[in-house]
PDB file of N, CA and C in Angstrom:
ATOM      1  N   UNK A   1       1.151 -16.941   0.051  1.00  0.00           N
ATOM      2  CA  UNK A   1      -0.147 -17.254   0.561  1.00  0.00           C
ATOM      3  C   UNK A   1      -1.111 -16.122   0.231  1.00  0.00           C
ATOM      4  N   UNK A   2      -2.342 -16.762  -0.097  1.00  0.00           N
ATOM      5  CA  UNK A   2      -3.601 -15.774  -0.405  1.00  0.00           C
ATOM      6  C   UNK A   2      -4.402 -15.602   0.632  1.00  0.00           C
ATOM      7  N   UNK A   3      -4.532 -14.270   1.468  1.00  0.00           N
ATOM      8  CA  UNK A   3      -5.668 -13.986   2.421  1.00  0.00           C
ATOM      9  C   UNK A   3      -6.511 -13.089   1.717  1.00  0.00           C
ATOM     10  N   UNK A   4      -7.994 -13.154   2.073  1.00  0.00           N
ATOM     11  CA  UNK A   4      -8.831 -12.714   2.266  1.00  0.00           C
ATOM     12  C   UNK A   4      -8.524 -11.450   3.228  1.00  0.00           C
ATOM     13  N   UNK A   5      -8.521 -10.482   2.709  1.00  0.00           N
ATOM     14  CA  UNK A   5      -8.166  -9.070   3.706  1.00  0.00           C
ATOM     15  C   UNK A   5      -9.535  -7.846   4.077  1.00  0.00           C
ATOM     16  N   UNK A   6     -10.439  -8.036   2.998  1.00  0.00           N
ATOM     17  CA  UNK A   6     -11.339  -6.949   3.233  1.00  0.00           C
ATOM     18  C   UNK A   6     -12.407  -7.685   2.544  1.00  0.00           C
ATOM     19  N   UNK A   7     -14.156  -7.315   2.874  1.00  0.00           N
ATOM     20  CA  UNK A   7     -15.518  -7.731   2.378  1.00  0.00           C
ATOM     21  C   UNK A   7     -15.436  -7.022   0.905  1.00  0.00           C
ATOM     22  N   UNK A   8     -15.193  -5.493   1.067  1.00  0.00           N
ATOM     23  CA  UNK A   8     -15.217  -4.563  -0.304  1.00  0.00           C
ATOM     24  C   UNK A   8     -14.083  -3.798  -0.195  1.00  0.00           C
ATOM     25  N   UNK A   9     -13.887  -3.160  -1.359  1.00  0.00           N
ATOM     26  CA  UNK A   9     -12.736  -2.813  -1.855  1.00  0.00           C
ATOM     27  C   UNK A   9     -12.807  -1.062  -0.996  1.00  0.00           C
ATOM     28  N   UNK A  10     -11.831  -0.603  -1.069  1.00  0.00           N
ATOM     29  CA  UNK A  10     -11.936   0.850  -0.586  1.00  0.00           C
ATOM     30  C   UNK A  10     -12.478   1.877  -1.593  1.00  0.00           C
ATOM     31  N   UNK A  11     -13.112   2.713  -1.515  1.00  0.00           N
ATOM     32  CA  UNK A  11     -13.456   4.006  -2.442  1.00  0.00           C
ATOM     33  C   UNK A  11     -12.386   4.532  -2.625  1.00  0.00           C
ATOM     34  N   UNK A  12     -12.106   4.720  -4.019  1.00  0.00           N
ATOM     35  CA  UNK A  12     -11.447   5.737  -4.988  1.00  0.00           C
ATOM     36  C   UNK A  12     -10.890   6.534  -4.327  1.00  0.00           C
ATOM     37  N   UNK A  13      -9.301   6.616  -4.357  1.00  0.00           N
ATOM     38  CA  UNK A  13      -8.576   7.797  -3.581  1.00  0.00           C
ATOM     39  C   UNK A  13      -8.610   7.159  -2.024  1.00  0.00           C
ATOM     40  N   UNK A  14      -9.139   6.556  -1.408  1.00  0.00           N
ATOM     41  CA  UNK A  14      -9.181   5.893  -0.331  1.00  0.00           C
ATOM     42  C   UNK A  14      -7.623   5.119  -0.078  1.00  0.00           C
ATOM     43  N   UNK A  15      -7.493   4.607   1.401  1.00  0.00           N
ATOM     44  CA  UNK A  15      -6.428   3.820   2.128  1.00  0.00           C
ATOM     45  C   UNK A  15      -7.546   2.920   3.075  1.00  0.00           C
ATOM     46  N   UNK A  16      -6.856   1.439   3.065  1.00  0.00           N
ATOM     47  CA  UNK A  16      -7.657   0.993   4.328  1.00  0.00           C
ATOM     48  C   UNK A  16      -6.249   0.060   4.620  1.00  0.00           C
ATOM     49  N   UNK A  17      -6.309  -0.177   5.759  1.00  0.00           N
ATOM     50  CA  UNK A  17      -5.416  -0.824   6.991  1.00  0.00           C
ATOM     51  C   UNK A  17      -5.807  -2.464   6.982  1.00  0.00           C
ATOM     52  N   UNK A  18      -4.734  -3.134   7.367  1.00  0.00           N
ATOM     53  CA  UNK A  18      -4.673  -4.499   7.449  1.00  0.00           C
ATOM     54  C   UNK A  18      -3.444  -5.465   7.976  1.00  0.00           C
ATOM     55  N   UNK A  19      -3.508  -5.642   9.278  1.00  0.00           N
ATOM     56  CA  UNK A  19      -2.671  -6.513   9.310  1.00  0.00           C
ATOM     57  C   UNK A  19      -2.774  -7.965   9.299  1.00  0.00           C
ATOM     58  N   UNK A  20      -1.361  -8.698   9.418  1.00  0.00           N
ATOM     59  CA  UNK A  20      -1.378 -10.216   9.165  1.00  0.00           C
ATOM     60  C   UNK A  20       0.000 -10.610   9.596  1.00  0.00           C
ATOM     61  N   UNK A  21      -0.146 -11.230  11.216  1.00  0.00           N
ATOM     62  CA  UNK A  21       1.487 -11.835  11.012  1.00  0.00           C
ATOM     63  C   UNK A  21       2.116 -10.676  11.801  1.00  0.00           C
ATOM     64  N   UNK A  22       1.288 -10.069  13.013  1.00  0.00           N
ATOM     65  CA  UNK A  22       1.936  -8.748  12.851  1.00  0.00           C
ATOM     66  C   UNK A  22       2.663  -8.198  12.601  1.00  0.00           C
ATOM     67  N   UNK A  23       1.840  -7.895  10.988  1.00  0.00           N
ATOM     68  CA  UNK A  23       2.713  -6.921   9.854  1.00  0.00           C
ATOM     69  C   UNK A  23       1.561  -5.697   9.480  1.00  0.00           C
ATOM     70  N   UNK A  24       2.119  -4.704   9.335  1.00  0.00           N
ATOM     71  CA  UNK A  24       0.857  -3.753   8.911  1.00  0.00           C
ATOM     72  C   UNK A  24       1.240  -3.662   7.154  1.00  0.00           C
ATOM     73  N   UNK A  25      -0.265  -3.612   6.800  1.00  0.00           N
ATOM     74  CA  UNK A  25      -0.425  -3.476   5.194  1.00  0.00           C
ATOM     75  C   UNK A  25      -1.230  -1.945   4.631  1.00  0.00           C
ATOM     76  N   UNK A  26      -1.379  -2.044   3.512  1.00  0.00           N
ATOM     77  CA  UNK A  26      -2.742  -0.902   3.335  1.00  0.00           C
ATOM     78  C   UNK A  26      -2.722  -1.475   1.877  1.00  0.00           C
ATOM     79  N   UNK A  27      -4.135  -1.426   1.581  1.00  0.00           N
ATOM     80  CA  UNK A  27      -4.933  -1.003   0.323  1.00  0.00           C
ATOM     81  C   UNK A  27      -5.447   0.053  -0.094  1.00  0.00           C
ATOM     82  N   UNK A  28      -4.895   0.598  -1.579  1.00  0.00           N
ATOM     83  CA  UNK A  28      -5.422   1.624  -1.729  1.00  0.00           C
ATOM     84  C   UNK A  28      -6.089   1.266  -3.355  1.00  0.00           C
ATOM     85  N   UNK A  29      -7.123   1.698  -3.357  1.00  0.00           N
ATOM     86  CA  UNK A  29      -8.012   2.247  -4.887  1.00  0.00           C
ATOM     87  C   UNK A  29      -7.422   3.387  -5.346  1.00  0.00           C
ATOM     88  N   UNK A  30      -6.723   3.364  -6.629  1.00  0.00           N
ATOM     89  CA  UNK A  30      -6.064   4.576  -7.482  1.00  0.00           C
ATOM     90  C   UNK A  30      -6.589   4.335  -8.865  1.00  0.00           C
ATOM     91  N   UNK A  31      -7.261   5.283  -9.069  1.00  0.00           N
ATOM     92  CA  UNK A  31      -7.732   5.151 -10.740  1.00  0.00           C
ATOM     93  C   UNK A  31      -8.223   3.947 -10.922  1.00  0.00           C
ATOM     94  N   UNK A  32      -8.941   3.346 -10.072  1.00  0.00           N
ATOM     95  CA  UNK A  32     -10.081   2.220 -10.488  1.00  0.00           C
ATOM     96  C   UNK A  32      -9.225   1.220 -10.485  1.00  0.00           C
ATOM     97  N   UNK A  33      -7.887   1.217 -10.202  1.00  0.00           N
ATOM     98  CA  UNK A  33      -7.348  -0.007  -9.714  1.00  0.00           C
ATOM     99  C   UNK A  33      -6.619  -0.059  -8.193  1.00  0.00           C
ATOM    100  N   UNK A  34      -6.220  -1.488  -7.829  1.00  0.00           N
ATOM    101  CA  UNK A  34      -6.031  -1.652  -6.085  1.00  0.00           C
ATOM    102  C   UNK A  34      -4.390  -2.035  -6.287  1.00  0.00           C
ATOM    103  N   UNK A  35      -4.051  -1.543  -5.127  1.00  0.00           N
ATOM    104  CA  UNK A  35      -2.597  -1.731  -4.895  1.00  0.00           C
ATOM    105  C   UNK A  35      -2.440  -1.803  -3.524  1.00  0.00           C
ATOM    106  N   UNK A  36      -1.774  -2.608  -3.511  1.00  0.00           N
ATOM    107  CA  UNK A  36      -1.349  -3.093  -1.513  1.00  0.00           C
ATOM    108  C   UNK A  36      -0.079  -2.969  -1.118  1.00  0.00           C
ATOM    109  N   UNK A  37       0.641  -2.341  -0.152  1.00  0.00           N
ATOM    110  CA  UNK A  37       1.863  -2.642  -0.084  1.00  0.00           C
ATOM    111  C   UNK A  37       2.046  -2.760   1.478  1.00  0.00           C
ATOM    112  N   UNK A  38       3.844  -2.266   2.007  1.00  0.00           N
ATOM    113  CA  UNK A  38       3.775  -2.524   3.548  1.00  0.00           C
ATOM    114  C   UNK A  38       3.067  -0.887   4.263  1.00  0.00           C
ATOM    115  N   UNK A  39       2.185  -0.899   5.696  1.00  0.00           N
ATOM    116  CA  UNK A  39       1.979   0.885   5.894  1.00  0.00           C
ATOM    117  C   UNK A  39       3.434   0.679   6.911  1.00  0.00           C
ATOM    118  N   UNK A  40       4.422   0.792   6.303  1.00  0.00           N
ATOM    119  CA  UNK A  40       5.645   1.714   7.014  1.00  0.00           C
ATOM    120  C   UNK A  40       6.630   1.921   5.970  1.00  0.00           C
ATOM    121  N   UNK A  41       7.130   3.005   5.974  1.00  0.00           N
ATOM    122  CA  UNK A  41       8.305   3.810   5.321  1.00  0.00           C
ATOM    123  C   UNK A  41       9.546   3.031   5.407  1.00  0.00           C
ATOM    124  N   UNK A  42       9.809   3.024   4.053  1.00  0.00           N
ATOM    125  CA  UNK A  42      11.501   1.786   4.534  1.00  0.00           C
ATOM    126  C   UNK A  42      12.364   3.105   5.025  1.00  0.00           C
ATOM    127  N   UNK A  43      12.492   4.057   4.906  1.00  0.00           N
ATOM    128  CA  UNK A  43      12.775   4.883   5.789  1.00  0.00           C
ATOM    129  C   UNK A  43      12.931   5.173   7.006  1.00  0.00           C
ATOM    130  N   UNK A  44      11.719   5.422   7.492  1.00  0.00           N
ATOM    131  CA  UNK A  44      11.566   5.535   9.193  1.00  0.00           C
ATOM    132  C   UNK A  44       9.783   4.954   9.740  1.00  0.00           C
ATOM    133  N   UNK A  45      10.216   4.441  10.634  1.00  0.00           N
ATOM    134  CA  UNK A  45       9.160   4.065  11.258  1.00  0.00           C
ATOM    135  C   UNK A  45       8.047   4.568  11.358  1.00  0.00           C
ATOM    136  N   UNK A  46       7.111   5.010  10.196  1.00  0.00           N
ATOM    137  CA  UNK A  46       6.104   5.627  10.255  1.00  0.00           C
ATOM    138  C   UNK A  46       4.855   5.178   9.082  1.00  0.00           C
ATOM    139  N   UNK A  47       3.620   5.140   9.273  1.00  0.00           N
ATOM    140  CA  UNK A  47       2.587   4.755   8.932  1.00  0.00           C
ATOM    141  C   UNK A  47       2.637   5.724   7.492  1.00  0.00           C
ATOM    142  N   UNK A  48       2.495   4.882   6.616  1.00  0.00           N
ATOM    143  CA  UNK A  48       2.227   5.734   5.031  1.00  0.00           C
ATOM    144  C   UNK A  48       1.013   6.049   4.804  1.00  0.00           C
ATOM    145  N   UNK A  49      -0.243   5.324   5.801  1.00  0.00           N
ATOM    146  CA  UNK A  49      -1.485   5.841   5.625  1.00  0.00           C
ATOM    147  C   UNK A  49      -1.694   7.193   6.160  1.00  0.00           C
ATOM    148  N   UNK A  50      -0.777   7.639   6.472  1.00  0.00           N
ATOM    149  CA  UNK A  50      -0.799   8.832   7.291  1.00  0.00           C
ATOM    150  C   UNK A  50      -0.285  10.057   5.784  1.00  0.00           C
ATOM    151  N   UNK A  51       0.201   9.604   5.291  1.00  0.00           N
ATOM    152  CA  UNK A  51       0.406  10.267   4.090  1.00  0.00           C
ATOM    153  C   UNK A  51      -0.425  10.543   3.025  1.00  0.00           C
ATOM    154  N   UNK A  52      -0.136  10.603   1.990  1.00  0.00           N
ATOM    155  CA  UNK A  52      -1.288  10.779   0.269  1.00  0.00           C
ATOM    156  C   UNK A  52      -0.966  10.294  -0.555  1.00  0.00           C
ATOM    157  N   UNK A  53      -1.759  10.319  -1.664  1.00  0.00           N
ATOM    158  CA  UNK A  53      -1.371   9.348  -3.052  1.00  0.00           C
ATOM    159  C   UNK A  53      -1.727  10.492  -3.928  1.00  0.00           C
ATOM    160  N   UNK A  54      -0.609  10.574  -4.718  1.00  0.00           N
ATOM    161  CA  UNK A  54      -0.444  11.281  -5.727  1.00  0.00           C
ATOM    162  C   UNK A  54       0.107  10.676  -6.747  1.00  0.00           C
ATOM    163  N   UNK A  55      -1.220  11.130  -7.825  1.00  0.00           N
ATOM    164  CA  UNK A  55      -0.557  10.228  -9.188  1.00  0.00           C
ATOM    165  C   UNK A  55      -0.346   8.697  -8.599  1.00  0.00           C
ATOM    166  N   UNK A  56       0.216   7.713  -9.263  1.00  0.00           N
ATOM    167  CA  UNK A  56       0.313   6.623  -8.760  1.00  0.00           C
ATOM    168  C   UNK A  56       1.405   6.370  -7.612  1.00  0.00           C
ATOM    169  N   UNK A  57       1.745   7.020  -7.187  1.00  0.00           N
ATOM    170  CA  UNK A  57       2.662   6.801  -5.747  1.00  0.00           C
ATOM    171  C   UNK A  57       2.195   7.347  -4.745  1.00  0.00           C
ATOM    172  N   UNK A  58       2.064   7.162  -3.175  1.00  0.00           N
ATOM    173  CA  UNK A  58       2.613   7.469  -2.327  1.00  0.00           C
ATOM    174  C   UNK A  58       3.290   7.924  -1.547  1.00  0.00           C
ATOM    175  N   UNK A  59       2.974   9.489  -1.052  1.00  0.00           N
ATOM    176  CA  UNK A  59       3.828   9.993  -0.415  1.00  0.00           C
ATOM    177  C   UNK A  59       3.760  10.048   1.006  1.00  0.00           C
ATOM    178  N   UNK A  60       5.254   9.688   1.884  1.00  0.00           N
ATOM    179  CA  UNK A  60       5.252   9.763   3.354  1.00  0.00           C
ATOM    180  C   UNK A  60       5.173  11.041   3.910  1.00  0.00           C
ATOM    181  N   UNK A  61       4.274  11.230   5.244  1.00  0.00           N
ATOM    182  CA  UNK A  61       4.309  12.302   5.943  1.00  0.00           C
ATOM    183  C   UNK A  61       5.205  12.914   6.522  1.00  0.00           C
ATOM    184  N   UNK A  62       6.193  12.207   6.555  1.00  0.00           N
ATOM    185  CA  UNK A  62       7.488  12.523   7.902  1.00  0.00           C
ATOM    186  C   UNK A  62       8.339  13.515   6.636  1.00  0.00           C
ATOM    187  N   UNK A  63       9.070  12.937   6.233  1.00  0.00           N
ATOM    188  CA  UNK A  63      10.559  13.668   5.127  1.00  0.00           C
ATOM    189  C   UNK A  63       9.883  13.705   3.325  1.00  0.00           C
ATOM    190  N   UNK A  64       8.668  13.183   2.823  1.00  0.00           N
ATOM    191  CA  UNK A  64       8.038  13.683   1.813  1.00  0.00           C
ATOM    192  C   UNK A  64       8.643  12.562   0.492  1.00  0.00           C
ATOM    193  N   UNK A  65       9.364  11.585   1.035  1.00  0.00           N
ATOM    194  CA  UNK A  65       9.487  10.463  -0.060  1.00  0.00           C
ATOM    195  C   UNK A  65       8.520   9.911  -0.348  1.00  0.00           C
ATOM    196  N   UNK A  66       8.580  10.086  -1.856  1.00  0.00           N
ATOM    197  CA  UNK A  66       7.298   9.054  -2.748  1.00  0.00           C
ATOM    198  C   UNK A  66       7.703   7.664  -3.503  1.00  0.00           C
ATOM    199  N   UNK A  67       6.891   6.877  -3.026  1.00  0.00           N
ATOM    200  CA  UNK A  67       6.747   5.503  -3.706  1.00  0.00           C
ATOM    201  C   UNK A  67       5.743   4.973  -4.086  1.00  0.00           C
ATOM    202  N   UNK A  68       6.258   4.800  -5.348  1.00  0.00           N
ATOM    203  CA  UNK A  68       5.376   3.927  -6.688  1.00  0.00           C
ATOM    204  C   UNK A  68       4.716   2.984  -6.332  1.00  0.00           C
ATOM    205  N   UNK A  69       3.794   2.793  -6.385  1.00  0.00           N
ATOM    206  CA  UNK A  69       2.746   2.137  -5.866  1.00  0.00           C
ATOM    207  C   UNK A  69       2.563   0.889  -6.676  1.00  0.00           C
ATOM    208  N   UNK A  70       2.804   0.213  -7.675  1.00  0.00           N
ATOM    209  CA  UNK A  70       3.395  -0.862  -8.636  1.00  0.00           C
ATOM    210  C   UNK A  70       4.856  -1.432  -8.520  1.00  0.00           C
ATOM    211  N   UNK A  71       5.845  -0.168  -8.453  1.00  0.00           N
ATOM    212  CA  UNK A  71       7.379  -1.050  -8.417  1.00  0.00           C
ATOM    213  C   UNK A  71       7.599  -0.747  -6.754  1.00  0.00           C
ATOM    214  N   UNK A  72       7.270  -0.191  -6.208  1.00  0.00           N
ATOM    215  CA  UNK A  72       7.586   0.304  -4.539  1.00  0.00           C
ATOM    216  C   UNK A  72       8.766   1.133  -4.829  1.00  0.00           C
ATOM    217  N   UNK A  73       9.531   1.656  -6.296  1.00  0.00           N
ATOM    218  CA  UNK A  73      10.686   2.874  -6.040  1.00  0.00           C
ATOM    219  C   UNK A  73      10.371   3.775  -5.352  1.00  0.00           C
ATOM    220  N   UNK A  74      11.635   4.144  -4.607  1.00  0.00           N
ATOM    221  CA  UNK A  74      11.147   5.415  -3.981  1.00  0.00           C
ATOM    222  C   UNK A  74      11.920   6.685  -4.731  1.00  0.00           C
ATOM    223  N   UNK A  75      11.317   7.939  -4.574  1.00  0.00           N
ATOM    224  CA  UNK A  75      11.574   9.035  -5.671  1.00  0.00           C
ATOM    225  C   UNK A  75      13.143   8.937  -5.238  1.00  0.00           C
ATOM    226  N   UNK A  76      13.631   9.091  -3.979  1.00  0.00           N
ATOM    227  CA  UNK A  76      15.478   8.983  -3.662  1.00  0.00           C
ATOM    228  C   UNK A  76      15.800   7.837  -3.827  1.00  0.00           C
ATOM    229  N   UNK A  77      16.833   7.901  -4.961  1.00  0.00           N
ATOM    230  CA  UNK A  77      17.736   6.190  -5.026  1.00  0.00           C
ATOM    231  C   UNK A  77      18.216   6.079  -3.539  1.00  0.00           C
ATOM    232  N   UNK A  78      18.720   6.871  -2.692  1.00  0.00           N
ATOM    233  CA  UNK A  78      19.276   6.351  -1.184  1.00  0.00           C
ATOM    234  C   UNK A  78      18.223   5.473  -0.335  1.00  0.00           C
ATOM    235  N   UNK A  79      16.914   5.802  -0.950  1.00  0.00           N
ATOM    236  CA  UNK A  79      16.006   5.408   0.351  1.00  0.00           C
ATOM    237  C   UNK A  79      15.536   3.762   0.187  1.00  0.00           C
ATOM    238  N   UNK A  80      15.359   2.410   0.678  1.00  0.00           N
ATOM    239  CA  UNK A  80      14.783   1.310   0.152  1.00  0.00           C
ATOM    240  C   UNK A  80      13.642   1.344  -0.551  1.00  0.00           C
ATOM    241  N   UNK A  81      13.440   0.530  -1.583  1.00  0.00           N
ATOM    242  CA  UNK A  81      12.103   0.235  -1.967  1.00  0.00           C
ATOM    243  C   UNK A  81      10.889  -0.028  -1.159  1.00  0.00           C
ATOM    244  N   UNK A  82       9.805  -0.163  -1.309  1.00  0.00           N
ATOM    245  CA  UNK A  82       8.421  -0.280  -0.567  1.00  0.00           C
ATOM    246  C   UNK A  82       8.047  -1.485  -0.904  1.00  0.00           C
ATOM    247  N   UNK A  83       8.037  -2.304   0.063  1.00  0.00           N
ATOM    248  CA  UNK A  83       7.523  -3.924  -0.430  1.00  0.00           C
ATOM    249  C   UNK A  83       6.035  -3.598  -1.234  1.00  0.00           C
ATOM    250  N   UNK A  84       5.709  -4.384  -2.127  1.00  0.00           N
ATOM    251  CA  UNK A  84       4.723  -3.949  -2.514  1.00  0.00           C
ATOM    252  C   UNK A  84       3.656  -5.533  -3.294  1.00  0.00           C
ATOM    253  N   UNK A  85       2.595  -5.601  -3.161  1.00  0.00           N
ATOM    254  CA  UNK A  85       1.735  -6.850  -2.821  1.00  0.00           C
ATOM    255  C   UNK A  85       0.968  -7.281  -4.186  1.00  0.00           C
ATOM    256  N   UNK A  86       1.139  -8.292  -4.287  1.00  0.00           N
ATOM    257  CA  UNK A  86      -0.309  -8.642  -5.728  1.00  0.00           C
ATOM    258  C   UNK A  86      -1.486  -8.850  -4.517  1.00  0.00           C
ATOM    259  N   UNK A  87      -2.501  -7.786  -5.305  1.00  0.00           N
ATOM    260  CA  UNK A  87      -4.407  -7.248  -4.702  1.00  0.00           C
ATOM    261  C   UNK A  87      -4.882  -7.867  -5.829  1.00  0.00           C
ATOM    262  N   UNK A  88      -6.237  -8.257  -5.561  1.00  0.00           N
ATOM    263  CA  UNK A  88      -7.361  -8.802  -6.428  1.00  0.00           C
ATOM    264  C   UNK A  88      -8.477  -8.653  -5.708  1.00  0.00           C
ATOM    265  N   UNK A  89      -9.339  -7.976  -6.351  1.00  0.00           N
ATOM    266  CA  UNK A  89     -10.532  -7.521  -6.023  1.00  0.00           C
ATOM    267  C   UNK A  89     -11.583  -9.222  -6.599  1.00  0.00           C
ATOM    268  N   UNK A  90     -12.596  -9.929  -5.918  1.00  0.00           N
ATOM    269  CA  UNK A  90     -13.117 -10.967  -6.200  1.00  0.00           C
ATOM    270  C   UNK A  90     -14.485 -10.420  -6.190  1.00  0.00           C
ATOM    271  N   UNK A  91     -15.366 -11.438  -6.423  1.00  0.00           N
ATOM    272  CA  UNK A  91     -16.456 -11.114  -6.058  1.00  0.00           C
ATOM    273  C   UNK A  91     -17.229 -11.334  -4.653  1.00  0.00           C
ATOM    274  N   UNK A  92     -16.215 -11.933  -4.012  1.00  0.00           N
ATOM    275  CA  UNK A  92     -16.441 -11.938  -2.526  1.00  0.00           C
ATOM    276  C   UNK A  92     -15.794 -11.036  -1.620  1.00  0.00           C
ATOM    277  N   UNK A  93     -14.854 -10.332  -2.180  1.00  0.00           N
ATOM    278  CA  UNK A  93     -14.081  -9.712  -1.377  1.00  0.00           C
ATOM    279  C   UNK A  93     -12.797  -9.130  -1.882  1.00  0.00           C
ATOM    280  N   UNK A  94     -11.704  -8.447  -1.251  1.00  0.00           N
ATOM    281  CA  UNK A  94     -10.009  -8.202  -1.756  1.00  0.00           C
ATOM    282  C   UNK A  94      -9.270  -8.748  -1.175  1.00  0.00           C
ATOM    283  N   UNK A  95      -8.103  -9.840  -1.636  1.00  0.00           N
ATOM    284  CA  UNK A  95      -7.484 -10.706  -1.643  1.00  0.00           C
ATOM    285  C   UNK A  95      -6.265 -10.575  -1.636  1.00  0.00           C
ATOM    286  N   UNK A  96      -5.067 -10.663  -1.036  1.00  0.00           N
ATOM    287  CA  UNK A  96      -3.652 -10.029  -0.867  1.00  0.00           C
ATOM    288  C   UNK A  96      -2.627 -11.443  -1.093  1.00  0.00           C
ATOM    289  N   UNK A  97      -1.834 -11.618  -2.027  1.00  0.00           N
ATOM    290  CA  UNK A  97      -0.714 -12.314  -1.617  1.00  0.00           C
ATOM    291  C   UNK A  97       0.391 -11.408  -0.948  1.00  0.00           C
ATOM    292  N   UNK A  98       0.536 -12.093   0.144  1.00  0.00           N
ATOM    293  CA  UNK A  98       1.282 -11.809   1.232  1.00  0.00           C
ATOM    294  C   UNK A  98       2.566 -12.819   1.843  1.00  0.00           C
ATOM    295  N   UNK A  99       3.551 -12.434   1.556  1.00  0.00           N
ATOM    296  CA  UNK A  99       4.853 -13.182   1.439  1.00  0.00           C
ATOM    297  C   UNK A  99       5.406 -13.982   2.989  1.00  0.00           C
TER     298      UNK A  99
END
């Protein structure tokens, strides 16, 4: 399913928050393109918006695992992948398929 998640897209280097289904999401703008995935660590229970984006991944605040922001790998083969979302920026708005 396709929701409508945000009016405009986030600024460059930016995170914005979104849930649906209570599920928490985030969008982020990296290098002029958008990527959405889940905001919690398949790790541990903690908000990834709380973290940074470096280079094209994502790093968590808690223990410092990074995930790819395209495949959701995380830098430790032990740790799960990061669900991770098809974004489309429209001209009305940013758009999430959401599973």
């Amino acid at each position: 399913m396709v929701i409508k998640v945000f009016d405009t897209a986030p600024k460059e280097g930016t995170m914005k928050e979104f849930s649906y289904e209570n599920k928490e999401y985030f969008v982020v703008k990296n290098n002029g393109k958008l990527f959405c995935a889940d905001n919690k660590c398949p790790h541990e229970d903690i908000k990834l918006t709380l973290g940074c984006i470096k280079g094209n991944s994502i790093k968590c605040s808690l223990h410092g695992y990074s995930f790819d922001l395209v495949t959701g790998s995380c830098s430790d083969e032990d740790v799960d992948r990061l669900n991770t979302y098809l974004v489309e920026e429209r001209n009305d708005g940013v758009y999430v398929e959401v599973l």
